[in-house]
Every structure is written in C-alpha cells, then in structure tokens.
Protein backbone atom coordinates (compact mmCIF):
# COMPACT_ATOMS: atom_id res chain seq x y z
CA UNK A 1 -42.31 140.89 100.02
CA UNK A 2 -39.01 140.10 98.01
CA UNK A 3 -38.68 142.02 94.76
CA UNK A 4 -36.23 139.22 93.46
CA UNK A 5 -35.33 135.74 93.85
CA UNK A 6 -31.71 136.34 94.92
CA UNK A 7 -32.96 138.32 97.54
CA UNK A 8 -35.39 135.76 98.88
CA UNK A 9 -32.86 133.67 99.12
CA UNK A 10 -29.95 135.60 100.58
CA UNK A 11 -32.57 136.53 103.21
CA UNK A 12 -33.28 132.88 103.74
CA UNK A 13 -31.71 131.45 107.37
CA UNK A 14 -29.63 128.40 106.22
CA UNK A 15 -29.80 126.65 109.36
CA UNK A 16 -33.54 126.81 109.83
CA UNK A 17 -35.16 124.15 107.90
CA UNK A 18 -38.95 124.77 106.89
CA UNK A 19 -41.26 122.17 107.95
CA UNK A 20 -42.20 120.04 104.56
CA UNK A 21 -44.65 116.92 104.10
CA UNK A 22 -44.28 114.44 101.72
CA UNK A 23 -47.07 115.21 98.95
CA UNK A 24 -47.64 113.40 95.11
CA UNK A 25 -45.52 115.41 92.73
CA UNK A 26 -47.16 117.67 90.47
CA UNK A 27 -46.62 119.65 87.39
CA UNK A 28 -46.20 123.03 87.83
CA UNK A 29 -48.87 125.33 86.49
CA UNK A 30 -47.52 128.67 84.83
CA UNK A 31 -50.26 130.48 86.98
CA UNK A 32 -48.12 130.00 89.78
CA UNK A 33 -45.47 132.39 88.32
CA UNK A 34 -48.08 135.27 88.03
CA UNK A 35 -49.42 135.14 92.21
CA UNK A 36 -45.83 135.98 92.71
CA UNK A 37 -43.00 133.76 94.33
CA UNK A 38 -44.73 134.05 98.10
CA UNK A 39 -47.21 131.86 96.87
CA UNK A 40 -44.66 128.50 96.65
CA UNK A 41 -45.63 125.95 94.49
CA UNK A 42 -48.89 124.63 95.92
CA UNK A 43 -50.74 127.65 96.89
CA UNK A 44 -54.44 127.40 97.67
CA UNK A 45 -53.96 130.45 99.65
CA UNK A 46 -51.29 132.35 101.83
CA UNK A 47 -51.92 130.10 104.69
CA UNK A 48 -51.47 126.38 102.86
CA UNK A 49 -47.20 126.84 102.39
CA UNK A 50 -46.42 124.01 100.67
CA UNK A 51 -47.58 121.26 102.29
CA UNK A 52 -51.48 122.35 103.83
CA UNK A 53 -53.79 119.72 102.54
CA UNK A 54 -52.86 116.60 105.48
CA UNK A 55 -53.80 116.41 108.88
CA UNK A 56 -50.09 116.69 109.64
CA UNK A 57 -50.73 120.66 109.20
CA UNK A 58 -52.15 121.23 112.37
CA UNK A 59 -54.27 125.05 112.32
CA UNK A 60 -52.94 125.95 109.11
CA UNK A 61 -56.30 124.55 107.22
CA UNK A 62 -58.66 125.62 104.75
CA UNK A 63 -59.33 129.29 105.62
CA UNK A 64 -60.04 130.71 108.67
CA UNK A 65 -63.52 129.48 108.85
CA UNK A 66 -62.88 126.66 110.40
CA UNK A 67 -60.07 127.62 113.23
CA UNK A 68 -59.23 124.76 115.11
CA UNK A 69 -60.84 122.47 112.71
CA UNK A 70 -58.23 123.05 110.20
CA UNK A 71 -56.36 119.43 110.33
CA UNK A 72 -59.18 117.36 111.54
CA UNK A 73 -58.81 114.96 109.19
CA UNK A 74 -60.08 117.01 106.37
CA UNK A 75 -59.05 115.10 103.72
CA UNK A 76 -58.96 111.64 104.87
CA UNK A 77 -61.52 109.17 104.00
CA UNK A 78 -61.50 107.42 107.44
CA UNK A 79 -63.85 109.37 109.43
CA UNK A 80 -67.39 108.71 109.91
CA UNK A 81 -68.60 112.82 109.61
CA UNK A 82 -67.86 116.00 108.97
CA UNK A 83 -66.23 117.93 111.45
CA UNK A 84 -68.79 120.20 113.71
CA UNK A 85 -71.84 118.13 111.67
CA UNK A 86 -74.98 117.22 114.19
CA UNK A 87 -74.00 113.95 113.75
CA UNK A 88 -70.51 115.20 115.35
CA UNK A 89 -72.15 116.77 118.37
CA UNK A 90 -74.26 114.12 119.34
CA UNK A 91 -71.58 111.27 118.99
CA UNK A 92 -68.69 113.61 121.62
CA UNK A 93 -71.99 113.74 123.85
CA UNK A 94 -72.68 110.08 124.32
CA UNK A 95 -69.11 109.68 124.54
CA UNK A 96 -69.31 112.27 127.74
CA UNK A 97 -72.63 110.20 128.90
CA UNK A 98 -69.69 107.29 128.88
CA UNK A 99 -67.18 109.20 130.12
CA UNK A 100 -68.67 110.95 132.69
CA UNK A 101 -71.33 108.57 133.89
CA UNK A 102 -69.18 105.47 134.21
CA UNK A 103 -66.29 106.92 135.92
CA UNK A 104 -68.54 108.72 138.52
CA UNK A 105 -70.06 105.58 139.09
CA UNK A 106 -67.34 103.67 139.53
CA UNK A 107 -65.57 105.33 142.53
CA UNK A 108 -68.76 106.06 144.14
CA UNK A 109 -66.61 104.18 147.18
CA UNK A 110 -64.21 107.03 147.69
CA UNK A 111 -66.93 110.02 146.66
CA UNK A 112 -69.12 108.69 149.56
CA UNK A 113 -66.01 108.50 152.29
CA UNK A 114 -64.89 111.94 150.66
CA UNK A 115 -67.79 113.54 151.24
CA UNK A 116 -68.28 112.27 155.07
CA UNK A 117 -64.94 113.29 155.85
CA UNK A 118 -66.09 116.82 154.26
CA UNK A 119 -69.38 117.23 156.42
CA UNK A 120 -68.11 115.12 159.83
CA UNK A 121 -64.58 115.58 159.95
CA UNK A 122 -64.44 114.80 164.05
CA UNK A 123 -65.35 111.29 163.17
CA UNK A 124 -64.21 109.93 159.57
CA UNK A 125 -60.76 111.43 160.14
CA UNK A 126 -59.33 109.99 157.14
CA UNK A 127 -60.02 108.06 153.95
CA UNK A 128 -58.70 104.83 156.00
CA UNK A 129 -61.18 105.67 158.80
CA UNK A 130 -63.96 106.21 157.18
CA UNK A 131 -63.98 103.41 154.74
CA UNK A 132 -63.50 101.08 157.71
CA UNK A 133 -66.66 102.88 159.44
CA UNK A 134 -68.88 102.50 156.66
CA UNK A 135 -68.16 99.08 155.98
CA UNK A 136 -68.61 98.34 160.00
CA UNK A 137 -72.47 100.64 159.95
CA UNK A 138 -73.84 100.06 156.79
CA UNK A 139 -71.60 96.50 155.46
CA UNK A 140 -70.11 96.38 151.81
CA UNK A 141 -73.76 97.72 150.57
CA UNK A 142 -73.18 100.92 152.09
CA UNK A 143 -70.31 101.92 150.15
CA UNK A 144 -72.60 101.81 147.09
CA UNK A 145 -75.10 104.19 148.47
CA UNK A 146 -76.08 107.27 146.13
CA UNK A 147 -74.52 105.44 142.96
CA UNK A 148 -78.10 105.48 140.97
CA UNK A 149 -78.39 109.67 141.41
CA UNK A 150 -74.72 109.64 140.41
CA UNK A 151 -74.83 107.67 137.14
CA UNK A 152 -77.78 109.38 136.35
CA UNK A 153 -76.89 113.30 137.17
CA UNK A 154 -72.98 113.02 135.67
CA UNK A 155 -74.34 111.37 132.72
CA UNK A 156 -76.25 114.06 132.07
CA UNK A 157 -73.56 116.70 133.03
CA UNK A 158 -70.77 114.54 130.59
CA UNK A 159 -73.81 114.87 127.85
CA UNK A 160 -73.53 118.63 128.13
CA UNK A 161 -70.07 119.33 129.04
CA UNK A 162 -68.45 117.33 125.93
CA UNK A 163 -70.59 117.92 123.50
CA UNK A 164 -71.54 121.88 124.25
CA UNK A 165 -67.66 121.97 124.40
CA UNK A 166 -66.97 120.96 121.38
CA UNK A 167 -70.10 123.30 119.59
CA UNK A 168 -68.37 126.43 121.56
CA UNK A 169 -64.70 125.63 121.28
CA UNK A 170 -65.65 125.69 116.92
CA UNK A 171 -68.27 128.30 117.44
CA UNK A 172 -65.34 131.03 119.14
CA UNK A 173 -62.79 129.99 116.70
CA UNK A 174 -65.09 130.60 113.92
CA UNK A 175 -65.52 133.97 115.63
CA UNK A 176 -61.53 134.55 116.21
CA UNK A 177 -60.79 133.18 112.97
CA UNK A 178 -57.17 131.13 112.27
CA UNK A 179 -54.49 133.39 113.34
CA UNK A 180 -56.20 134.29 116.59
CA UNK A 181 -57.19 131.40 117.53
CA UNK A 182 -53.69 129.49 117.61
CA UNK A 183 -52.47 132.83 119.25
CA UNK A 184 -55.51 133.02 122.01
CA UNK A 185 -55.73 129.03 122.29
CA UNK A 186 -55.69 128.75 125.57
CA UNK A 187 -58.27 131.77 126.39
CA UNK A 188 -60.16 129.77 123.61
CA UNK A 189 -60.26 126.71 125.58
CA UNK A 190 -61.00 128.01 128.96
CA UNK A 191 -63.81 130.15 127.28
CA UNK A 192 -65.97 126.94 125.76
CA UNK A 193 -65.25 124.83 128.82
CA UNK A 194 -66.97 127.38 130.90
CA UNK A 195 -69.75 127.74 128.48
CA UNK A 196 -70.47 124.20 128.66
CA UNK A 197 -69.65 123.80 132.17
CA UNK A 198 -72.36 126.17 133.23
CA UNK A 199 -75.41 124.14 131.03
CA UNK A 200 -73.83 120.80 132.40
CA UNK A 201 -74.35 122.32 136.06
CA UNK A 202 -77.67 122.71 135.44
CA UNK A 203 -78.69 119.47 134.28
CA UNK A 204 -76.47 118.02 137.29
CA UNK A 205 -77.33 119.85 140.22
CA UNK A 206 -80.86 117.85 140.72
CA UNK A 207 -78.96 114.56 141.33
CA UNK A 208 -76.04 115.67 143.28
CA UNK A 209 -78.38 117.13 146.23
CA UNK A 210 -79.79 113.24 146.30
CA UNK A 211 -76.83 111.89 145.81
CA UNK A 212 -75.43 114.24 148.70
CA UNK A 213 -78.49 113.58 151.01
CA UNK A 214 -78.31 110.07 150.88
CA UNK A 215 -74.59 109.67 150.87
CA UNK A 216 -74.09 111.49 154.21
CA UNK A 217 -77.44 111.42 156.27
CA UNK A 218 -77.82 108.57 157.85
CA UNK A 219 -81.53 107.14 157.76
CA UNK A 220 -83.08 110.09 155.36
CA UNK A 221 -83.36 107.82 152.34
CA UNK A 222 -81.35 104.23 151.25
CA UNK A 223 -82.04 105.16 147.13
CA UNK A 224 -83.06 107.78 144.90
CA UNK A 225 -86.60 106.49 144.64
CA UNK A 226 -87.05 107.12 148.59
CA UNK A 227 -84.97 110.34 148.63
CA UNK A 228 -86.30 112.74 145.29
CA UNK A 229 -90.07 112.78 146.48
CA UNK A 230 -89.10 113.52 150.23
CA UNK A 231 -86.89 116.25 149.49
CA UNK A 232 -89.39 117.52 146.60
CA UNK A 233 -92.18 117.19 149.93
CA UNK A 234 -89.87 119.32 152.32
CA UNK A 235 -88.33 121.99 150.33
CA UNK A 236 -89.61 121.41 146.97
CA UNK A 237 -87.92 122.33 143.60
CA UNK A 238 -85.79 124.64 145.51
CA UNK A 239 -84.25 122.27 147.05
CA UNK A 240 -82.92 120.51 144.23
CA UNK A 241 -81.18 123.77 142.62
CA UNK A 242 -80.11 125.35 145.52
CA UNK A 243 -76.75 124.34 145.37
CA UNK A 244 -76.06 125.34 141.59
CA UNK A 245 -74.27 128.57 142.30
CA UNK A 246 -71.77 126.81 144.56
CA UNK A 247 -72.26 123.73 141.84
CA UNK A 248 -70.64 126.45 139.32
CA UNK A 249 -68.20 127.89 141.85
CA UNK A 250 -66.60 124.36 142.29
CA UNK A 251 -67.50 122.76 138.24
CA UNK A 252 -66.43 126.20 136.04
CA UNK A 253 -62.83 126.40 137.40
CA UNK A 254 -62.52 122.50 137.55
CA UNK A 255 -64.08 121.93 133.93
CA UNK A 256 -61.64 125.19 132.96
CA UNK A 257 -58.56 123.38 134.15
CA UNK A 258 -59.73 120.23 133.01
CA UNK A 259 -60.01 121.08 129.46
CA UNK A 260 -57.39 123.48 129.24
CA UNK A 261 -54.91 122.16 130.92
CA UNK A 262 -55.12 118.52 128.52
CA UNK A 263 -55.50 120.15 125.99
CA UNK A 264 -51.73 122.20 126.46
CA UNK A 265 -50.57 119.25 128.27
CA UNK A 266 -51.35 117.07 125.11
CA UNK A 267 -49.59 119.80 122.90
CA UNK A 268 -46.39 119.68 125.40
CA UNK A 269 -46.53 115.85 125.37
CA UNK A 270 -46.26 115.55 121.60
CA UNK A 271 -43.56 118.34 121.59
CA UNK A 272 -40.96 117.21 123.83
CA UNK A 273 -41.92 114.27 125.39
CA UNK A 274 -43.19 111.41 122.65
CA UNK A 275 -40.38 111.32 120.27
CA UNK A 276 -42.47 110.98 116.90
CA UNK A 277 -44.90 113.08 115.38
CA UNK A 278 -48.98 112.13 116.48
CA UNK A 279 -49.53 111.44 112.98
CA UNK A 280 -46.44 108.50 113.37
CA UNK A 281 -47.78 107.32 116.45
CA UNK A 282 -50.68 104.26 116.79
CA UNK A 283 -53.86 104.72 118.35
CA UNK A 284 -52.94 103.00 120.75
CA UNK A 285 -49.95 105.46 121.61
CA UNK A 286 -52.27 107.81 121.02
CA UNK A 287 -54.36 106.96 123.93
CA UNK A 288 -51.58 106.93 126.73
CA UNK A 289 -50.81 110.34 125.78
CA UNK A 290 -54.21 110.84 126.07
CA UNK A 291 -54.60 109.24 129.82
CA UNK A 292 -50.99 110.94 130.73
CA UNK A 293 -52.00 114.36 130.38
CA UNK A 294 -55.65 113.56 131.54
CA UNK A 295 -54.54 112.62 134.65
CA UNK A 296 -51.60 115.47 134.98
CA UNK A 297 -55.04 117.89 134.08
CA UNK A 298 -57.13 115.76 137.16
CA UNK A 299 -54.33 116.89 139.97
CA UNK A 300 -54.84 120.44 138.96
CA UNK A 301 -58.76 120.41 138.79
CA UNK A 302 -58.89 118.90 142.17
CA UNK A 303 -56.74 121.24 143.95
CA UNK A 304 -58.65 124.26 142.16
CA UNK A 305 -62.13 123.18 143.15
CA UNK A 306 -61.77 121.69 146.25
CA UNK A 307 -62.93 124.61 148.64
CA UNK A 308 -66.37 125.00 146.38
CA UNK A 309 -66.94 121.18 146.62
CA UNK A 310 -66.48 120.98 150.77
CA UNK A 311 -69.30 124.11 150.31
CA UNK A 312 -71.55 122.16 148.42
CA UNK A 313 -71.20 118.76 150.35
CA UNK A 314 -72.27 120.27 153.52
CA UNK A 315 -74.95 122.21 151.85
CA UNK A 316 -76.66 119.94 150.40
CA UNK A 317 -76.79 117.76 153.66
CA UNK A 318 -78.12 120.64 155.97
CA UNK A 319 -81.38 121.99 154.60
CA UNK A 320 -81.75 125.73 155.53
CA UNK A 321 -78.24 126.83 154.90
CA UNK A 322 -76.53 128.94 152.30
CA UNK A 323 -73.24 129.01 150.35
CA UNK A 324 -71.97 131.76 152.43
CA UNK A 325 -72.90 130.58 156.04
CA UNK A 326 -71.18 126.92 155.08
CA UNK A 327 -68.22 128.93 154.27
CA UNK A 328 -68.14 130.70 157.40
CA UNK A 329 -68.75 127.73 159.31
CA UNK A 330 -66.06 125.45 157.50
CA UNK A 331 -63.35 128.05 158.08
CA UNK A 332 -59.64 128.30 155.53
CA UNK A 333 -59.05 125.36 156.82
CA UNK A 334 -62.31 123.40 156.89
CA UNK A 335 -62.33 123.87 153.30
CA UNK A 336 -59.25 121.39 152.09
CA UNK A 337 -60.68 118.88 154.26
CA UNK A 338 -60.90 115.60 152.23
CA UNK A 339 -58.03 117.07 149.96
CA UNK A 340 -55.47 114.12 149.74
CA UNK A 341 -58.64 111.45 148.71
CA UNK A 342 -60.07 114.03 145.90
CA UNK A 343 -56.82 114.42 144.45
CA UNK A 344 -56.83 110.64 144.04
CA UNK A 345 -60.44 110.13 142.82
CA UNK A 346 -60.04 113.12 140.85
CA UNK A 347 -56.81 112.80 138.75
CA UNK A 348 -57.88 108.94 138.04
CA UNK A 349 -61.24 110.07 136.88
CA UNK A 350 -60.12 112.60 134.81
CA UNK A 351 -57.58 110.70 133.35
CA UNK A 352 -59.94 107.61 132.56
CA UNK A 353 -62.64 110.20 131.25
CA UNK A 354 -60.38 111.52 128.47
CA UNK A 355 -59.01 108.09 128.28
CA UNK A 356 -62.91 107.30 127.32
CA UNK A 357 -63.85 110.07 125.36
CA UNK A 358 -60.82 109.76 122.97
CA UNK A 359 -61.48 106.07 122.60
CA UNK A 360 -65.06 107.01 121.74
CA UNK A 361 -64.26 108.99 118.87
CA UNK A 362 -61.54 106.69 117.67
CA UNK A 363 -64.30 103.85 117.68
CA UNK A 364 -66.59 105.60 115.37
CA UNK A 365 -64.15 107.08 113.71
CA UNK A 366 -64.47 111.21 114.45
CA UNK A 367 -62.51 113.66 113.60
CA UNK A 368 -59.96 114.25 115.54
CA UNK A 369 -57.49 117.01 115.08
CA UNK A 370 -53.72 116.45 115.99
CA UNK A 371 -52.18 119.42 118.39
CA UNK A 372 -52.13 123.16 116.89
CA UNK A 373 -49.82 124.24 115.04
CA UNK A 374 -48.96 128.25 113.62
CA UNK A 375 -50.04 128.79 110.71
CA UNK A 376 -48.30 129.94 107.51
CA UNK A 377 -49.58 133.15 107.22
CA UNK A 378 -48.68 134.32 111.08
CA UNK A 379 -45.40 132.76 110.07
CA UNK A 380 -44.81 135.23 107.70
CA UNK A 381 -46.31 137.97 109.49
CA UNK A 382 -43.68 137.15 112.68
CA UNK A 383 -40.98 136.40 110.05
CA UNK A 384 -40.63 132.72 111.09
CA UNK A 385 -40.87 131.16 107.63
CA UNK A 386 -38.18 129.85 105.44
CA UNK A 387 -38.52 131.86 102.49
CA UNK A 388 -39.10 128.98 99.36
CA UNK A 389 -37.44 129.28 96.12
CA UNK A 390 -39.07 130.11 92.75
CA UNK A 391 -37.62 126.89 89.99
CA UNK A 392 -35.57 128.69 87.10
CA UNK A 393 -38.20 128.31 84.55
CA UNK A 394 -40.33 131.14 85.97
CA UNK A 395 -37.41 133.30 86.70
C-alpha cells in the first residue's frame, strides 16, 4: 500500500502502460476517496481495476466464485443462458453429440483401414494398400462397414465428454477460486478433461467392440444389428466392457491433450499470432482460430494415444485376450503401427470437432469466454500493476 499519492506515482513504471477499456464516463462518488486510492475509480472490488465489467477482462470477473467464468459474456445481452445454467450443460452436450458423432462418422473410411493395418499388419501394409484391398474384397460398401456402432457410441462419448467438461472445468475453478485458477489453468484443464473422459469411456466402450468386430473380422457380422446379439450370445456383457481399461488408457491422455492443449494453443494464438484482440475479431475469425489450434491439439492427441489404441483394436477383434498379452504380442514397435494414417484422421477430426462445437455455441448464442487473463488482484500481489492516480479533488 502507498501512504501518499506522490509516492504511488513515483513508484509507477512510466513505460509500462496499464491495460484500460473504454467504459461510459461517470461521476465520481466521494465514497471512493474513503476505500483508499488502491481502489481506482470504479471499484466493485480489488479484482475489477478499472475496467472489470466487459468480456474484454478475461478471469478478472465478478469474484472468485465463478473462476473461469469471469468474462463469459457476463454482461452482454446476446447470449441465450447463464453461464454453467442446465440449460448450458445440455446445449455443449448436443453440440459434442454433433461434434463427436459426425466427425467419427465421417472418416469411418480411414478408421476401418487404420484399424486393419493395426490387427494384420503382414497384409494391409499401408493406408494405400489397404484401402485398395477393401475396395477389391468387400467393393465401395465395405469401406462403410461399422459406421452405425460408430455414430452411435461417439455420440454418446461427445455427449459426455463436452458437456461433463464443461460442469468439471467450472466445478474445480469454483473450488480453486480466481487467482488459482489462472495460475493452475492448465492442471485445471487436464483435470476436467479426464473427469469427463472417464464417464464418456463408459458410455463408448459398448459400440467400439462392435464397431471393432465388424470392422476387422471378416464374415462375423455385416451391421450392428447382426453383430451386438452374437457377441452378447458368446461372451455376454463382458464382452462389451472388456476393453474399457485400455478404452481409458488410450481416451484419458488423448481427451487430456485434446482439451488442454486448444485450450493454451487458443490463448497463444490470440497472443502472438492474430494481430487484434478476440473481442475485435468476427466470428468468423473466431472460428479459424478455433480449427487452427484444434487441429495443432489433434497431432498431439494422436501421437500420445496411439500405443493404447493398437491395444484395443486387436483386443476387441480376438475374444479371450487381455490388455497385457496384446501388448506383449504387438511388441515397441507393433504398437505405432498405423501411426502416419491416425495422425491424419486424428488432427482433422479434432480440428473439425472444435470447429463444430464452437460453431454450436455461437449458433445459440452461449457463453463463451475469450482466453484468460491475470487478474487484478494477483497483479498487485506479483507487483505487475500500474499503480492509478487518485484526481486532485480527493487529495
């Protein structure tokens, strides 16, 4: 604290320019003179500097209550709901049904040649290979087979994933409160992605063993109608849930680096790359950030869970085997099999997922805050502020 004005200002660093917003000019109140000149001239509380009230303000929000939440559009009158409401939740879900459900869908092609090259590797040597085998054994309709499990099962995992993020992203900011949470962001990030992660597994894992099964054994079943009550006959529920373990071993770390790695790729973007502020830029803009650092996230999840999804591709194809004896059997080297075409599928879906997800919430209007930034009050605890000037009337 400065006892005097002079020496808040000698103190001041001239060529360090606090970060203002442009705000309707009001008159000031002679209360402000008695909270003492820290409090500036709009002071709602030691975190709101001068300018706290727009979106522009990144963390630095209403109190530390609401964390991350602090700028999402607080005080605008274009969104739809509250941020964290129900009606929140459920909207970031069915934009993960989208997200995740479409996208899946859509390069069922490459999943099914992926996989093949993951459990036969002697004969669909490469992506090139094996697309030009499937298309001579099973014609154009083959490289469709196992999309019905797959739009159902990642539907159902982008239901859980986005919205359970979301709920646990506010819930441990809530619980970390607004200093710690711009200071343990990324921790924060990586936490509620794996909370989410490991409900979304569970919903998912039924559908990936048919998908698996039908994608890469030839003659067991043509659609998910033939191949759910046959494996239910054989091996029965067990044999739809045996592969969550390795199901989290390959979706925690990717769903960690997913959402982590936009979400500081996004901060990076609007730091040094795009040369305006987010709150200059369209939506439009907004949205090729948004499928630039998806996709820049994508490369990383695929190289991270690679080795876990090799493990459950051939586990789910041969009945009677476990995590640990696939992984013995594939080898170090076995397990980056497929590598090069997951990379591809991968970084394109996760870039057209985000790509989704953000254009859900800019459709019905969510709130959606802009990247974090410190707020005032750890400012002034590191000493990173510029000290403000009381006006001469109060002196």
């Amino acid at each position: 604290m400065y006892p005097t004005t002079l020496t808040h200002l000698s103190r001041s660093n001239p060529f360090n320019a606090p970060l203002f917003s442009l705000q309707e000019t009001v008159e000031p109140n002679p209360r402000v003179a008695a909270d003492g000149p820290s409090r500036g001239l709009a002071a709602d509380g030691p975190s709101r500097g001068l300018a706290a009230d727009g979106p522009s303000r990144g963390l630095a929000a209403d109190g530390p209550s609401r964390g991350l939440a602090a700028a999402a559009v607080a005080d605008s009158a274009d969104v739809s709901c509250e941020f964290g409401s129900t009606k929140y939740y459920a909207l970031c879900g069915f934009g993960g049904i989208l997200s995740c459900g479409l996208t899946h869908t859509a390069v069922v092609p490459l999943d099914l040649v992926k996989c093949r090259i993951q459990v036969d590797p002697d004969k669909y040597k490469s992506i090139g290979k094996g697309f030009s085998l499937t298309l001579k054994e099973d014609g154009a309709r083959g490289l469709a087979k196992g999309w019905a499990p797959t739009f159902i099962g990642y539907s159902m995992q982008g239901l859980c994933k986005f919205g359970f993020y979301e709920m646990f992203k506010i819930f441990y900011s809530d619980m970390l409160g607004e200093e710690n949470t711009y200071l343990w962001r990324t921790s924060l990030y990586l936490a509620a992605s794996a909370s989410a992660e490991f409900f979304a597994d569970i919903a998912l894992a039924p559908m990936e063993a048919c998908k698996v099964r039908i994608q890469t054994c030839p003659g067991y079943a043509n659609n998910l109608r033939q191949c759910a009550p046959k494996m239910f006959a054989e091996e029965g529920v067990w044999a739809f849930y045996k592969g969550v373990v390795p199901l989290w071993m390959r979706q925690i770390p990717y769903t960690m680096m997913k959402f982590a790695c936009f979400e500081r790729t996004v901060e990076l973007l609007y730091k040094h790359v795009v040369p305006k502020p987010r709150a200059e830029c369209t939506k439009g803009e907004q949205l090729i950030v948004t499928f630039t650092a998806g996709y820049i996230a994508g490369v990383f999840c695929a190289i991270v869970s690679h080795p876990a999804d090799s493990v459950v591709s051939v586990l789910n194809k041969e009945s009677g085997s476990t995590a640990v004896q696939v992984l013995k059997k594939l080898g170090p080297k076995g397990v980056w099999k497929g590598l090069v075409a997951r990379i591809i599928m991968i970084g394109t879906l996760t870039a057209l997922q985000w790509f989704i997800y953000d254009s859900v919430k800019v459709y019905f209007r969510l709130p959606r805050p802009p990247p974090p930034e410190m707020p005032e009050s750890l400012k002034k605890k590191l000493g990173l502020t510029e000290p403000r000037a009381v006006p001469s009337m109060y002196i």
